[in-house]
N, C-alpha and C. Protein backbone atom coordinates (compact mmCIF):
# COMPACT_ATOMS: atom_id res chain seq x y z
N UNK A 1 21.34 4.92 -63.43
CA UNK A 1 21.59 5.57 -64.71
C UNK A 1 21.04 7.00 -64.65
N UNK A 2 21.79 8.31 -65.05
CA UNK A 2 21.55 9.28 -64.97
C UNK A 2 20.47 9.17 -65.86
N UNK A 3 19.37 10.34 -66.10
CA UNK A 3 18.82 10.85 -66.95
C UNK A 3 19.23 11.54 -68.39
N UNK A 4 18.84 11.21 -68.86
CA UNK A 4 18.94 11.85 -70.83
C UNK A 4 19.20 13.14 -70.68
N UNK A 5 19.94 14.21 -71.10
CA UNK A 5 19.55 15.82 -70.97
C UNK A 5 19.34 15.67 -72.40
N UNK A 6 18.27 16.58 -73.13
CA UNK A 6 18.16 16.90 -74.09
C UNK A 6 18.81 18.71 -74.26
N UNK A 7 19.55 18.36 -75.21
CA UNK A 7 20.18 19.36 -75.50
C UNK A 7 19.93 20.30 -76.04
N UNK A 8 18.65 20.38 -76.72
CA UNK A 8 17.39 21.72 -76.96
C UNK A 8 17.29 22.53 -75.79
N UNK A 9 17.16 21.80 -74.55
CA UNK A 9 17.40 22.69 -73.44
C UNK A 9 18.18 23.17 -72.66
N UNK A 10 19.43 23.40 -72.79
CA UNK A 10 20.88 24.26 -72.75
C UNK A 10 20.86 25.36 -72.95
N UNK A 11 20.49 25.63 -74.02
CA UNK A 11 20.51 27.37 -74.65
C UNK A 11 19.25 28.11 -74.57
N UNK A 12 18.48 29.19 -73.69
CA UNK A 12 17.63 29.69 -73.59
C UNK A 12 18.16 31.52 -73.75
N UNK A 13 16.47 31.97 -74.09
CA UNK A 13 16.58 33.02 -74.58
C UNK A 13 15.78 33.73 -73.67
N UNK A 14 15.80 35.10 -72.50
CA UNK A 14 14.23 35.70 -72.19
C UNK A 14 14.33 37.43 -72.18
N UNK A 15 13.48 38.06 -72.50
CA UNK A 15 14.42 39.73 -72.63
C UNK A 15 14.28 39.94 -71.74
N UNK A 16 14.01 39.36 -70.16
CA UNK A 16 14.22 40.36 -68.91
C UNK A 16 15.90 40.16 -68.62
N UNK A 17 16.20 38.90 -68.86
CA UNK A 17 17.71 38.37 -68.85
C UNK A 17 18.77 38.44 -69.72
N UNK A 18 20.12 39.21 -69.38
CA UNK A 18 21.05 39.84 -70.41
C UNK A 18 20.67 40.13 -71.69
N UNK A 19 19.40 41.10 -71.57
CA UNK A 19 18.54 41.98 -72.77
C UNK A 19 18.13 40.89 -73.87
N UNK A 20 17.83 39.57 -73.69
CA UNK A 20 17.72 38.81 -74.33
C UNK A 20 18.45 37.85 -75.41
N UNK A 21 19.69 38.13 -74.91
CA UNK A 21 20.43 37.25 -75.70
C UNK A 21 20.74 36.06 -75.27
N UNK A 22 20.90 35.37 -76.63
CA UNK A 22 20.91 33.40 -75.78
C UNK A 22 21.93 33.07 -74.58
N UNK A 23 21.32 32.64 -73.70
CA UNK A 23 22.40 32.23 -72.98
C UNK A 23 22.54 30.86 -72.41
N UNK A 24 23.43 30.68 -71.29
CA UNK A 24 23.34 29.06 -71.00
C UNK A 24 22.43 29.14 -69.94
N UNK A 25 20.95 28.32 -69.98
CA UNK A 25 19.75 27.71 -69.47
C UNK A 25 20.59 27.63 -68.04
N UNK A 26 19.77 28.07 -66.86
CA UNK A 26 19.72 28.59 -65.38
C UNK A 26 21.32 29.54 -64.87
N UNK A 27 22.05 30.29 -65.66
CA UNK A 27 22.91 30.95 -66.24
C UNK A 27 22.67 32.40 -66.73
N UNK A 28 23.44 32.90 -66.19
CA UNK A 28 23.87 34.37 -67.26
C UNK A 28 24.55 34.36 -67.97
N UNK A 29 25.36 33.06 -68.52
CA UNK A 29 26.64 33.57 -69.19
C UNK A 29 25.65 33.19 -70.71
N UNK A 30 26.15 33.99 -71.59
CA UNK A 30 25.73 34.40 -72.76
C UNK A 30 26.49 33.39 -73.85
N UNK A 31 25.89 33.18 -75.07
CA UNK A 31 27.14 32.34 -75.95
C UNK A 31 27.81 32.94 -76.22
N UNK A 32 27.20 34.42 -76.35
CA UNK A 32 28.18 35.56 -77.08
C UNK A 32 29.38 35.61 -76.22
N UNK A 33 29.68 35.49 -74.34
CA UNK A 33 31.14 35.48 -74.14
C UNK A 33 31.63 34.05 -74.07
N UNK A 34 31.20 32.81 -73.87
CA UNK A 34 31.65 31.79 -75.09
C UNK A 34 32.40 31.58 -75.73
N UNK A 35 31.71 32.69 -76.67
CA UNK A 35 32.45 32.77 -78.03
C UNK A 35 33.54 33.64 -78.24
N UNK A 36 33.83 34.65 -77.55
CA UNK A 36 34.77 35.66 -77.35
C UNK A 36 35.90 34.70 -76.56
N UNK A 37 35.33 34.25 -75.64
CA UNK A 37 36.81 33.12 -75.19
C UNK A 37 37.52 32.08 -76.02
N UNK A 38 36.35 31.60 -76.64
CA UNK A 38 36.62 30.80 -77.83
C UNK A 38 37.79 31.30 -78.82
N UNK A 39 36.86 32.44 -79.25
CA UNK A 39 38.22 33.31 -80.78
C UNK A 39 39.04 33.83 -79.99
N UNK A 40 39.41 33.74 -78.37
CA UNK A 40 40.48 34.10 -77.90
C UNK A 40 41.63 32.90 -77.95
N UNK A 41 41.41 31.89 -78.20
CA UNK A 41 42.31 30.54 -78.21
C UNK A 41 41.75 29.43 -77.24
N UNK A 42 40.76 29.81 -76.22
CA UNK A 42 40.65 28.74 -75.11
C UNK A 42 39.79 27.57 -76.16
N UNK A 43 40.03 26.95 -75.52
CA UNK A 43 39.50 25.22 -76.00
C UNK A 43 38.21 25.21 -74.99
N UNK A 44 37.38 24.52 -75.36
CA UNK A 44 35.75 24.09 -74.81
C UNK A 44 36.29 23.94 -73.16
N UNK A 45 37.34 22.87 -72.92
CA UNK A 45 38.00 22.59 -71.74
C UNK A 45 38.29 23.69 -70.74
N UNK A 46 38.78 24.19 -71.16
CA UNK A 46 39.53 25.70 -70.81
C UNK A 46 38.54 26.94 -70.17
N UNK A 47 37.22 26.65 -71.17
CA UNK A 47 36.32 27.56 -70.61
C UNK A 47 35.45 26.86 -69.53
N UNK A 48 35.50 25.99 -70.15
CA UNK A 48 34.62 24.71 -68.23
C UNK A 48 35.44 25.03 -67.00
N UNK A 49 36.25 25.37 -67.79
CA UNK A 49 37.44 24.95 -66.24
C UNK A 49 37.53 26.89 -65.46
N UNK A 50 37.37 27.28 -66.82
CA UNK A 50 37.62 28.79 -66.18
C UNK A 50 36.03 29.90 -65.34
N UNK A 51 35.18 29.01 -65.86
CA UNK A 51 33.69 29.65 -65.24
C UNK A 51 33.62 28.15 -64.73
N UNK A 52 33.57 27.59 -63.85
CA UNK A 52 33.53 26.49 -62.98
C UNK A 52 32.25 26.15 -62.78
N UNK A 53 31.18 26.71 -63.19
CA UNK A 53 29.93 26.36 -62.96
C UNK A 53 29.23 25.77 -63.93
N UNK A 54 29.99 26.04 -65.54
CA UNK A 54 29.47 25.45 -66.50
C UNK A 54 29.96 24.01 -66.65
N UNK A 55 29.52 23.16 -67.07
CA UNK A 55 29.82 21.80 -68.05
C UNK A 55 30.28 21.94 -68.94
N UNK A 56 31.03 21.07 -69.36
CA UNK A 56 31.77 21.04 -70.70
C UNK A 56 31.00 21.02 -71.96
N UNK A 57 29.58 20.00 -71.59
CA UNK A 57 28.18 19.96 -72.16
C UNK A 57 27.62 21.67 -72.22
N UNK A 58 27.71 22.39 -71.54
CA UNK A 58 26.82 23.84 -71.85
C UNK A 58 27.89 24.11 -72.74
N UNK A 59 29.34 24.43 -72.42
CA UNK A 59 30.01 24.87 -73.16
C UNK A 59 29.88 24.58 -74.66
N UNK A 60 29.98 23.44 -75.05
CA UNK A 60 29.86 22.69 -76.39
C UNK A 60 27.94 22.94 -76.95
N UNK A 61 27.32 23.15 -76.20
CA UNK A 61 26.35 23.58 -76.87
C UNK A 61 26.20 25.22 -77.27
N UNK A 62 27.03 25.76 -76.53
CA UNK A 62 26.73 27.29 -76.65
C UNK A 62 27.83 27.25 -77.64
N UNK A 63 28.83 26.65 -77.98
CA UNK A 63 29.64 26.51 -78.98
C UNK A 63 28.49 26.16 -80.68
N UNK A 64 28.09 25.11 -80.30
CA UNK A 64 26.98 24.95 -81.74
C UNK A 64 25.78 25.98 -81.94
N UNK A 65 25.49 26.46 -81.07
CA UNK A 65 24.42 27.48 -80.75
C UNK A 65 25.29 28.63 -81.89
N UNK A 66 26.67 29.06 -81.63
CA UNK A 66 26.85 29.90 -82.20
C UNK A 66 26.84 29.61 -83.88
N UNK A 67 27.43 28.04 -83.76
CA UNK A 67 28.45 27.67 -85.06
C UNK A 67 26.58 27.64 -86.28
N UNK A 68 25.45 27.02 -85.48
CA UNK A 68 24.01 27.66 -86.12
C UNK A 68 23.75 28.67 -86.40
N UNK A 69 24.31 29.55 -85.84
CA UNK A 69 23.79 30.88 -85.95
C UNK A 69 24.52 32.29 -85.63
N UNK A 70 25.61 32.17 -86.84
CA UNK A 70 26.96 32.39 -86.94
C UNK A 70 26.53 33.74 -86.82
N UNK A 71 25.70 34.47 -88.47
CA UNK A 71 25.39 35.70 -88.48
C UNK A 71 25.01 36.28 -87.50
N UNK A 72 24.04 35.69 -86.78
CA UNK A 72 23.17 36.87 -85.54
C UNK A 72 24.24 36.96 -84.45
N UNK A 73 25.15 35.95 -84.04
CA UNK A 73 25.56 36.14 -83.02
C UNK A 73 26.82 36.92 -83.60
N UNK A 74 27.43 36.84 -84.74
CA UNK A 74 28.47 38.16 -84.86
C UNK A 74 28.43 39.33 -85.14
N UNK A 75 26.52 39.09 -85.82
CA UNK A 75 25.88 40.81 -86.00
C UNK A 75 26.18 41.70 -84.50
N UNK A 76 25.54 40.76 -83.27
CA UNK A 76 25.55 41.07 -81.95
C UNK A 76 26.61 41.59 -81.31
N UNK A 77 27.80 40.56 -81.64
CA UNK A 77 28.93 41.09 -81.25
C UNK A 77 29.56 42.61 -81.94
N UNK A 78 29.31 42.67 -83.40
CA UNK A 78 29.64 43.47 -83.43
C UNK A 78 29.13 44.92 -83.10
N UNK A 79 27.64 44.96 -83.03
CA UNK A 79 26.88 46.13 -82.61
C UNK A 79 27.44 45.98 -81.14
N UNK A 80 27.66 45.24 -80.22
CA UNK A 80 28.53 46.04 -78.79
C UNK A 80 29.19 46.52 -79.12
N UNK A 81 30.80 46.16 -79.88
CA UNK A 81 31.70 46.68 -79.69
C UNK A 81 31.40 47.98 -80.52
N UNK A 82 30.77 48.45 -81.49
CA UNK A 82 30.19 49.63 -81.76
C UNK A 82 29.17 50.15 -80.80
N UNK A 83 28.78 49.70 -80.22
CA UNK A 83 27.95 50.53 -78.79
C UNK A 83 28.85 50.74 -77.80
N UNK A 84 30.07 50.27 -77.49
CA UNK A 84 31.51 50.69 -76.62
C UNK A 84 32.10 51.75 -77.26
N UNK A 85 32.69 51.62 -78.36
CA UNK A 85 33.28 52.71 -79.38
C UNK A 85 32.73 53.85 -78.87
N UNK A 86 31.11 53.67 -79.43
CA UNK A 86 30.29 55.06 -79.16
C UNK A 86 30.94 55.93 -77.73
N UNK A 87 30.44 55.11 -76.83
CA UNK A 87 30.06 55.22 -75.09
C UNK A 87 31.20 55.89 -74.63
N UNK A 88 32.27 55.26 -75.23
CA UNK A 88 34.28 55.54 -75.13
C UNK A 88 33.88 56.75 -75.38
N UNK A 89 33.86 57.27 -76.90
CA UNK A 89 33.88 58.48 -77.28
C UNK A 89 32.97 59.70 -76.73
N UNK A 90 31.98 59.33 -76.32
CA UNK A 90 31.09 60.06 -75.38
C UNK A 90 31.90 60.62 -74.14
N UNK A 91 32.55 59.74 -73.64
CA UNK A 91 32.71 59.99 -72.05
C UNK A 91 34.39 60.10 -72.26
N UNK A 92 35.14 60.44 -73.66
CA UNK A 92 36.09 60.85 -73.99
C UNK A 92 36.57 62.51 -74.64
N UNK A 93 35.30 62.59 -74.95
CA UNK A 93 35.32 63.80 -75.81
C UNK A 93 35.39 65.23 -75.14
C-alpha cells in the first residue's frame, strides 16, 4: 500500500524560488501558470499530460490553491501582465 500524501504539502511557497510565488512542492511550475492554462480551456488532464512531470494530484491542488485564493493569485496575475505592458513599452518607445 502506497503511502498517504497529505495534500498541505503540494503547494509551497520560498522567495529565493520564482520570487516567491506558490508553486508545485519540488517544482517550478507556479499555480499562477496552472491557472493561465486552465482559463485557456485545458482540463486538469490536459495540463498533466502537457508538463509530464506533474500529477494530475499537483495539478488539482494548484487548481484549489487558486480556487482559495482567488484574489491574490489574480491580483498577481494581473500586476505581470502590467509589468509586461510596462517593459513592452520601454523597449518600444
Amino acid at each position: 500500500m502506497e503511502a498517504l500524501i497529505d495534500i498541505g504539502t503540494l503547494i509551497v511557497s520560498s522567495p529565493e524560488i520564482r520570487g516567491g510565488r506558490p508553486r508545485i512542492a519540488g517544482t517550478g511550475v507556479t499555480v499562477q501558470r496552472i491557472v493561465e492554462w486552465y482559463k485557456l480551456g485545458l482540463m486538469p488532464e490536459e495540463i498533466a499530460d502537457e508538463i509530464g512531470h506533474l500529477s494530475l494530484a499537483q495539478v488539482h491542488a494548484a487548481l484549489a490553491f487558486y480556487h482559495a485564493n482567488r484574489a491574490e493569485i489574480e491580483a498577481a496575475m494581473i500586476a505581470d501582465l502590467d509589468e509586461s505592458a510596462r517593459l513592452e513599452h520601454l523597449h518600444t518607445s
